[in-house]
Protein backbone atom coordinates (compact mmCIF):
# COMPACT_ATOMS: atom_id res chain seq x y z
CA UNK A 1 -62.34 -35.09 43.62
CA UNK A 2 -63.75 -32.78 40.78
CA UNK A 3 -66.87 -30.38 41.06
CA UNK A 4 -67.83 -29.27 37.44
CA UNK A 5 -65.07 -30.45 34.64
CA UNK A 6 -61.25 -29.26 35.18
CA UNK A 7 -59.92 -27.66 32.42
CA UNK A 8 -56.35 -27.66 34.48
CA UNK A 9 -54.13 -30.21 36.15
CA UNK A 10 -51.20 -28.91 38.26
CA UNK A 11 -48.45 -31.36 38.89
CA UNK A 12 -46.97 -29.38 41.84
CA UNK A 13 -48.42 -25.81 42.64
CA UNK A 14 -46.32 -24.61 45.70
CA UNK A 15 -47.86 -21.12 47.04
CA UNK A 16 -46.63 -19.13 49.64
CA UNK A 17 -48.00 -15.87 51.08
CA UNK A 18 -45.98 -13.41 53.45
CA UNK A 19 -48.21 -11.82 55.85
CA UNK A 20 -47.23 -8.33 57.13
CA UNK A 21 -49.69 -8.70 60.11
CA UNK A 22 -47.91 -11.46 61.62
CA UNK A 23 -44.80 -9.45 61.61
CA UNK A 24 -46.53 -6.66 63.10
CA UNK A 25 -45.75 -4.28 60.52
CA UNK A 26 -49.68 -3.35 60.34
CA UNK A 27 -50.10 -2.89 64.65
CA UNK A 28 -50.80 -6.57 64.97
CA UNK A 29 -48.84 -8.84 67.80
CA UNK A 30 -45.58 -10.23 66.16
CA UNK A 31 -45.99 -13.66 65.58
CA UNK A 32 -43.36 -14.34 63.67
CA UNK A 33 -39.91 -13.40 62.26
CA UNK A 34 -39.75 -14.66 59.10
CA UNK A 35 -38.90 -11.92 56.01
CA UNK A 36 -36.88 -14.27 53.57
CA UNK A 37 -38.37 -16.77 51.68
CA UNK A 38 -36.84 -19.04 49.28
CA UNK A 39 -39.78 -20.94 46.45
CA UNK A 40 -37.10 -23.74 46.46
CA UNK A 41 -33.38 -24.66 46.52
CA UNK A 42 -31.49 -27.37 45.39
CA UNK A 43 -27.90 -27.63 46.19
CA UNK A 44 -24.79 -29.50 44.62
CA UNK A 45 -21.79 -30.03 47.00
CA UNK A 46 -19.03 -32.26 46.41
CA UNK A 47 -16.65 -33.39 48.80
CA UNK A 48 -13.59 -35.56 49.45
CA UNK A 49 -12.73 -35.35 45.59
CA UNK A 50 -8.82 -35.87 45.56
CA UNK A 51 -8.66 -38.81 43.46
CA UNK A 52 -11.57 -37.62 41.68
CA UNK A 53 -10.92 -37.33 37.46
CA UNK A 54 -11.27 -33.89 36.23
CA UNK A 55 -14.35 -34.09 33.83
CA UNK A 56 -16.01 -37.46 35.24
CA UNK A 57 -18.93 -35.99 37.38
CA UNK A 58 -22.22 -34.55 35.66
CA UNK A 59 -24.75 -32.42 37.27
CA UNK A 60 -28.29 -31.20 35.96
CA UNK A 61 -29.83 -29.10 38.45
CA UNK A 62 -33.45 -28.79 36.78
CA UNK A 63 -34.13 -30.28 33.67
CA UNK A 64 -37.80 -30.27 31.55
CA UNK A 65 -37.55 -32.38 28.91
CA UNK A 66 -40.29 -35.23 27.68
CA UNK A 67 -41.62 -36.89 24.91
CA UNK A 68 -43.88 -35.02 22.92
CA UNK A 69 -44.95 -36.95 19.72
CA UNK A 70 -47.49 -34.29 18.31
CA UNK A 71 -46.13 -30.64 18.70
CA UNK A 72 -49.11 -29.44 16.15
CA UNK A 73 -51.18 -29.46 19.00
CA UNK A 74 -49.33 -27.10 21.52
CA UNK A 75 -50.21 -23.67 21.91
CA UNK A 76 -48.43 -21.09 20.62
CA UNK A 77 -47.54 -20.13 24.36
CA UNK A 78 -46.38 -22.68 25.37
CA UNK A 79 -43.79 -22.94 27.63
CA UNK A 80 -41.14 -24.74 30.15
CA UNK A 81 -40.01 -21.65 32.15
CA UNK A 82 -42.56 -18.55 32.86
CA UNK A 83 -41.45 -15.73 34.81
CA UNK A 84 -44.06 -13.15 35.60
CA UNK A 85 -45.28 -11.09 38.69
CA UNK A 86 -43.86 -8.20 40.34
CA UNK A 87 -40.45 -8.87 40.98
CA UNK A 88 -37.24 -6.47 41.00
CA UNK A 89 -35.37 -8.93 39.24
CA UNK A 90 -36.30 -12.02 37.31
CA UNK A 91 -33.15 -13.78 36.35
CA UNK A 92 -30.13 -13.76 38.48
CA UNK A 93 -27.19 -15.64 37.52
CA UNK A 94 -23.62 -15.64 40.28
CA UNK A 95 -21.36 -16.80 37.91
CA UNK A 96 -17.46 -16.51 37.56
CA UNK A 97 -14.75 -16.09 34.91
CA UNK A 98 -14.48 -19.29 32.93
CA UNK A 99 -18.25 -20.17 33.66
CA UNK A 100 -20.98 -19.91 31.04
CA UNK A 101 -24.06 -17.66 31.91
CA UNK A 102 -26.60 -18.91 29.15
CA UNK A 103 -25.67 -21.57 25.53
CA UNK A 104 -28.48 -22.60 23.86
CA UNK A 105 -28.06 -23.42 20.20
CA UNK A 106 -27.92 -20.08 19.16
CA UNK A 107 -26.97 -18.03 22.02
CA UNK A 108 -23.90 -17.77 23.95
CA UNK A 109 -23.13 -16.13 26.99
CA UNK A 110 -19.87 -15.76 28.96
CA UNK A 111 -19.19 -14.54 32.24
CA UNK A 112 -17.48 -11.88 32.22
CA UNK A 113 -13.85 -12.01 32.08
CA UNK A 114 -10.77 -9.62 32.66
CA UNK A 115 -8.83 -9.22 29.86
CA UNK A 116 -5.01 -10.25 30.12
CA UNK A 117 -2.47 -7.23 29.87
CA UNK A 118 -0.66 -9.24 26.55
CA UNK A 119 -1.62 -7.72 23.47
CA UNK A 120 -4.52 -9.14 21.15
CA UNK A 121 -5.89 -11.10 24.71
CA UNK A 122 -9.59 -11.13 24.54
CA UNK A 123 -12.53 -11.87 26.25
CA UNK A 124 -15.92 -12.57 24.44
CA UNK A 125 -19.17 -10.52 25.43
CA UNK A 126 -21.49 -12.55 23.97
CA UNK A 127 -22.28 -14.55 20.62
CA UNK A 128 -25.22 -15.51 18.31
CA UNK A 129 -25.10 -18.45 15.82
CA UNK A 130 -27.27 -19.00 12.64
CA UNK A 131 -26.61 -21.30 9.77
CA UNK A 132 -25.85 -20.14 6.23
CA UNK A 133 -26.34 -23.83 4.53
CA UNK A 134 -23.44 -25.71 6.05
CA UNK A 135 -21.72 -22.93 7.64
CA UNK A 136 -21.92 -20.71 10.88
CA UNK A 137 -22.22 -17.30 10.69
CA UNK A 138 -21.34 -16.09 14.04
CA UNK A 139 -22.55 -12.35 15.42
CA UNK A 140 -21.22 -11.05 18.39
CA UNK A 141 -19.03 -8.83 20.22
CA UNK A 142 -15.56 -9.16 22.36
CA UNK A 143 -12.85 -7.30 23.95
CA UNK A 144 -8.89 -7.02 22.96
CA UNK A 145 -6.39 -5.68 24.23
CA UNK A 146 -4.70 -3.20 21.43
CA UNK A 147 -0.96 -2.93 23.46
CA UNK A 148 0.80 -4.55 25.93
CA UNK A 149 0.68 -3.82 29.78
CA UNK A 150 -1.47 -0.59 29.96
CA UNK A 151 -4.16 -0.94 32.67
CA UNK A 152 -7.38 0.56 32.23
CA UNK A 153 -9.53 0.99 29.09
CA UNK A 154 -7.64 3.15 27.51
CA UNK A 155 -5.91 0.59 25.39
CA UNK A 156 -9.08 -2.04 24.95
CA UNK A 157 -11.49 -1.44 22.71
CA UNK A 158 -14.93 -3.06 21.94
CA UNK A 159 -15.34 -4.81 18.90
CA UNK A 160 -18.82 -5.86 17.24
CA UNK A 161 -18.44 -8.05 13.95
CA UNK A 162 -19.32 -11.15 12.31
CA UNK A 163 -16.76 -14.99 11.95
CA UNK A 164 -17.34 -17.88 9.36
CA UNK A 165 -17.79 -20.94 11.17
CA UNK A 166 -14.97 -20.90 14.40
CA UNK A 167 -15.00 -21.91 17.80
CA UNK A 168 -18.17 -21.38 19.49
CA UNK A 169 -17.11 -18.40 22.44
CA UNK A 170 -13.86 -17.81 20.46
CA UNK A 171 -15.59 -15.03 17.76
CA UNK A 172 -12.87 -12.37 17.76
CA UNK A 173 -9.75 -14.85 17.34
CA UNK A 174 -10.99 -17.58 15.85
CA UNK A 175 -13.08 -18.86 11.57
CA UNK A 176 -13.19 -16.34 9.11
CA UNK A 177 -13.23 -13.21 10.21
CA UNK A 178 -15.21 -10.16 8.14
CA UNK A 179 -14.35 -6.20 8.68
CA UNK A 180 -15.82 -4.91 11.81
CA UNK A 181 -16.67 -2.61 14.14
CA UNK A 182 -14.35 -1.12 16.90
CA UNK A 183 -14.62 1.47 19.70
CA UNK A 184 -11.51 2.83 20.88
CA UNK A 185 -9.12 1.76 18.36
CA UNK A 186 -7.48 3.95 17.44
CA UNK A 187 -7.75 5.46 21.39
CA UNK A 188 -11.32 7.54 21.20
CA UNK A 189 -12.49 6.78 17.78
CA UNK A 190 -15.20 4.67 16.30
CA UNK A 191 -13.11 2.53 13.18
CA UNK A 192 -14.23 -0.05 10.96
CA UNK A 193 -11.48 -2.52 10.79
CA UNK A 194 -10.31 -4.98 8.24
CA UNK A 195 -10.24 -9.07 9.11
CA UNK A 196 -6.67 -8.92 10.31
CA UNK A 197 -7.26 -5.95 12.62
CA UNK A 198 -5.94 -2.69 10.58
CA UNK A 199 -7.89 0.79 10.66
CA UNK A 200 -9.36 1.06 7.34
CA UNK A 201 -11.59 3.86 8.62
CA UNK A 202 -12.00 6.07 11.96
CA UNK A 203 -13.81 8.83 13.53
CA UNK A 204 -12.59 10.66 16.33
CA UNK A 205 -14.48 11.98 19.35
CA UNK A 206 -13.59 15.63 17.53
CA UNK A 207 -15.58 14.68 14.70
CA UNK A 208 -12.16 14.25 12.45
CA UNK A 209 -12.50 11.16 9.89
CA UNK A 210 -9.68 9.34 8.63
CA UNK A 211 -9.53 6.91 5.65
CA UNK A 212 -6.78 4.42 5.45
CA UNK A 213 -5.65 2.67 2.34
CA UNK A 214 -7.68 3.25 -1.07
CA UNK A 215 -11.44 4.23 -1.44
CA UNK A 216 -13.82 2.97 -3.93
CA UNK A 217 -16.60 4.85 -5.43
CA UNK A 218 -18.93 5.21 -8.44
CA UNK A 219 -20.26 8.59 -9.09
CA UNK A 220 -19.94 9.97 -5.79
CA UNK A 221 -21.85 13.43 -5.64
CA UNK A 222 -20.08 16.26 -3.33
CA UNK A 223 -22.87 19.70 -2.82
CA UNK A 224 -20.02 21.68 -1.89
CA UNK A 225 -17.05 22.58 -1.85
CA UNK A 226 -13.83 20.64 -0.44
CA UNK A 227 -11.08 22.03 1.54
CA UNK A 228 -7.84 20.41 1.82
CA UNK A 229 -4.99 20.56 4.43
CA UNK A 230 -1.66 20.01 5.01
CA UNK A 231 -0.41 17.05 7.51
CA UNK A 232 -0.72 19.55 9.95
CA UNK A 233 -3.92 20.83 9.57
CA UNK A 234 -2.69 24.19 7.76
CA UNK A 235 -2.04 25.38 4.31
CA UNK A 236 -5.91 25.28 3.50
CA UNK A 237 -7.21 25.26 -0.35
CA UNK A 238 -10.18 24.11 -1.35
CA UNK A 239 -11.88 22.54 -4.80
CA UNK A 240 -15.15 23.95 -5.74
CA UNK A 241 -17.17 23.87 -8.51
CA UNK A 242 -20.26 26.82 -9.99
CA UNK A 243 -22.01 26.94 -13.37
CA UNK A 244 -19.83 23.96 -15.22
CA UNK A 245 -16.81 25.43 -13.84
CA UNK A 246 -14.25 24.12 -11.63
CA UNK A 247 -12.19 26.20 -8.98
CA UNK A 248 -9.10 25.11 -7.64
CA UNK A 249 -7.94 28.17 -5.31
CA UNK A 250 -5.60 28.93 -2.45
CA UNK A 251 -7.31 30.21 0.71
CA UNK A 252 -3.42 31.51 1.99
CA UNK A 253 -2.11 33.43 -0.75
CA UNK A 254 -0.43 30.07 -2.21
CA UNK A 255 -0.33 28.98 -5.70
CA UNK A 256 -2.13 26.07 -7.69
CA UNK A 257 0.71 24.03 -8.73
CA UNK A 258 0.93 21.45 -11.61
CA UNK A 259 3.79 19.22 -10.59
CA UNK A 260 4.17 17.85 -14.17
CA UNK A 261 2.71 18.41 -17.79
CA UNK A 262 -0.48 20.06 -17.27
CA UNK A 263 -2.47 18.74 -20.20
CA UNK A 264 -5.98 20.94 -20.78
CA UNK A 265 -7.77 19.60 -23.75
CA UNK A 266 -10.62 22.06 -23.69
CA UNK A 267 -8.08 24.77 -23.48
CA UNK A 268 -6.64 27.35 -21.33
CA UNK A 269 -8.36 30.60 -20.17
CA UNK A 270 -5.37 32.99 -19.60
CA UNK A 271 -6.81 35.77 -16.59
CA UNK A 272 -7.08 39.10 -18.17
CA UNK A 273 -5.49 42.22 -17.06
CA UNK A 274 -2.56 45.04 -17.76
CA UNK A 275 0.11 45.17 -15.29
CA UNK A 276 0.96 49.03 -14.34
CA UNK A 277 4.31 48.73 -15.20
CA UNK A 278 6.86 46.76 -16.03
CA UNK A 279 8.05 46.28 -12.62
CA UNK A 280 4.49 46.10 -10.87
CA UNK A 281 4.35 43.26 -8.34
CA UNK A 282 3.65 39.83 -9.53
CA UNK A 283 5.03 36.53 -8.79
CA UNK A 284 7.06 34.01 -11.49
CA UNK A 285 4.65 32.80 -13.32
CA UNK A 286 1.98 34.78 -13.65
CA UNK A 287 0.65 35.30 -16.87
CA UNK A 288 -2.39 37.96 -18.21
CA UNK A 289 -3.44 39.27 -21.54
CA UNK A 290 -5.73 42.39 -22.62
CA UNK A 291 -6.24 42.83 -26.14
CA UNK A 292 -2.51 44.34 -27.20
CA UNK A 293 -0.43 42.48 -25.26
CA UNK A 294 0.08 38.72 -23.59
CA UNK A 295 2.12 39.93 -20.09
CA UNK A 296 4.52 36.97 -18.08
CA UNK A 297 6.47 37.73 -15.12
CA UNK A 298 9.42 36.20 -15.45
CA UNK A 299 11.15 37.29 -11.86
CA UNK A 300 9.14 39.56 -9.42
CA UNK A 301 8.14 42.51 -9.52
CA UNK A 302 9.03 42.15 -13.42
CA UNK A 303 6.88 41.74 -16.56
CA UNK A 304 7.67 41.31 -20.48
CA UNK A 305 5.00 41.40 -22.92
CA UNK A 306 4.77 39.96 -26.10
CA UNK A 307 2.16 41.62 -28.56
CA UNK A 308 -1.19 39.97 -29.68
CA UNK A 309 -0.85 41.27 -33.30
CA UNK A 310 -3.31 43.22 -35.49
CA UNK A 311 -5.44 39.97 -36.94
CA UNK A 312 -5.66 36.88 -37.02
């Protein structure tokens, strides 16, 4: 029975209210004990299942589903599942390795997993699908296992990417897989890696980058100037470049070496200067000029000098 016109129809509305005075939390006599309550609870035991197939039995907890034959004229909140109020947590799931937390057509969500101590094992993190035309283009993330036996992180990383169709929860290992992402591979660093899992570029926690293989650029623009080291971080030089000129210079008291033909189109610009003597120091090589003489040294600490002429 109506008063007015209902605008709302409930098909179950279950309320329940705890009461703090009948606990006697507020000075009131204790009237009851109660301080768990559970909305509702359905529970799925089997039992007695020896002979039972592996497979054969289906369960659907809680299923909304229906029939709707005009969605035009749903809301645009509309919804099967709401959860609102004040709560500390709103979703709990208790699931195990092997389970699946949440798979919707899009979405996938494992439980997590340990990851085996064999190399290249894995365990998935989580997964989203969309559609590219006929094929899936699959974004998620996953754990490996970079060498064999370690315990600990120290030899997993965490890998973030993208795979061409594949097994749905299999996005590391299985489709077409693109570069990606990976912390701690190598240990420590941050690395794009190539589809078949090599380093094509790192940084480590020390801020030290690392390209492997070839680069690829077009008209890449350096505001300063770049210094170069040996293997083991020593025998520093550096390349820099002021008014049109270029500077190639040894910060060690090394020597610019050409290793073969040293071809200069635009022409050579020989240093000037007049060595003291014929046996100042210098070192093989060197070569000045001043306007009488063109000096080389020729051992150390020895100069010949051939003269410039009197015109041209």
């Amino acid at each position: 029975v109506f008063i007015g016109a209902p605008t709302k129809m409930f098909g179950r509305n279950t309320v329940m209210t705890f009461d703090g005075n009948r606990l006697g939390d507020n000075g009131s006599p204790t009237t009851s004990s109660v301080r768990q309550l559970e909305g509702e609870e359905l529970d799925f035991n089997t039992a007695n299942t020896t002979g039972t197939a592996s497979k054969s039995v289906s369960y659907h907890g809680l299923t909304f589903g229906g029939n709707n034959a005009d969605p035009r004229i749903l809301t645009d909140e509309s919804y099967a599942i709401l959860l609102a109020g004040s709560l500390p947590n709103y979703l709990k799931i208790s699931d195990g390795c092997g389970s699946i937390a949440i798979q919707s057509g899009g979405y996938y969500l494992p439980s997590a997993c340990l990851v085996a101590a064999a190399q290249s094992n894995q365990a998935e993190l989580f997964e989203y699908k969309g559609y590219a035309d006929s094929n899936k283009m699959n974004f998620g993330a996953w754990l490996n296992r970079e060498s064999d036996g370690a315990n600990g992180w120290t030899n997993v990383s965490a890998n973030l990417g993208v795979n061409i169709d594949g097994t749905y929860g299999k996005i590391g290992s299985s489709g077409t897989k693109l570069p990606y992402l990976s912390w701690n591979n190598p240990q420590g660093a941050l690395s794009i890696d190539n589809a078949s899992g090599g380093v094509m570029w790192s940084i480590n926690n020390d801020g030290l980058m690392s390209a492997h293989g070839l680069l690829a650029s077009s008209n890449s623009y350096f505001r300063a100037s770049l210094y170069l080291q040996d293997t083991n971080g020593n025998a520093q030089a550096h390349i820099g470049a002021a008014g049109g000129n270029l500077y190639l210079q040894s910060d060690q008291s090394g020597k610019v070496v050409a290793s073969s033909t040293l071809d200069a189109t635009a022409g050579i610009i020989v240093p000037t200067g007049t060595p003291a003597s014929s046996t100042a120091p210098c070192t093989q090589g060197n070569i000045e000029m001043d306007t009488d003489y063109i000096y080389s040294c020729v051992a150390t600490n020895t100069w010949h000098r051939v003269s410039n002429g009197s015109s041209w």
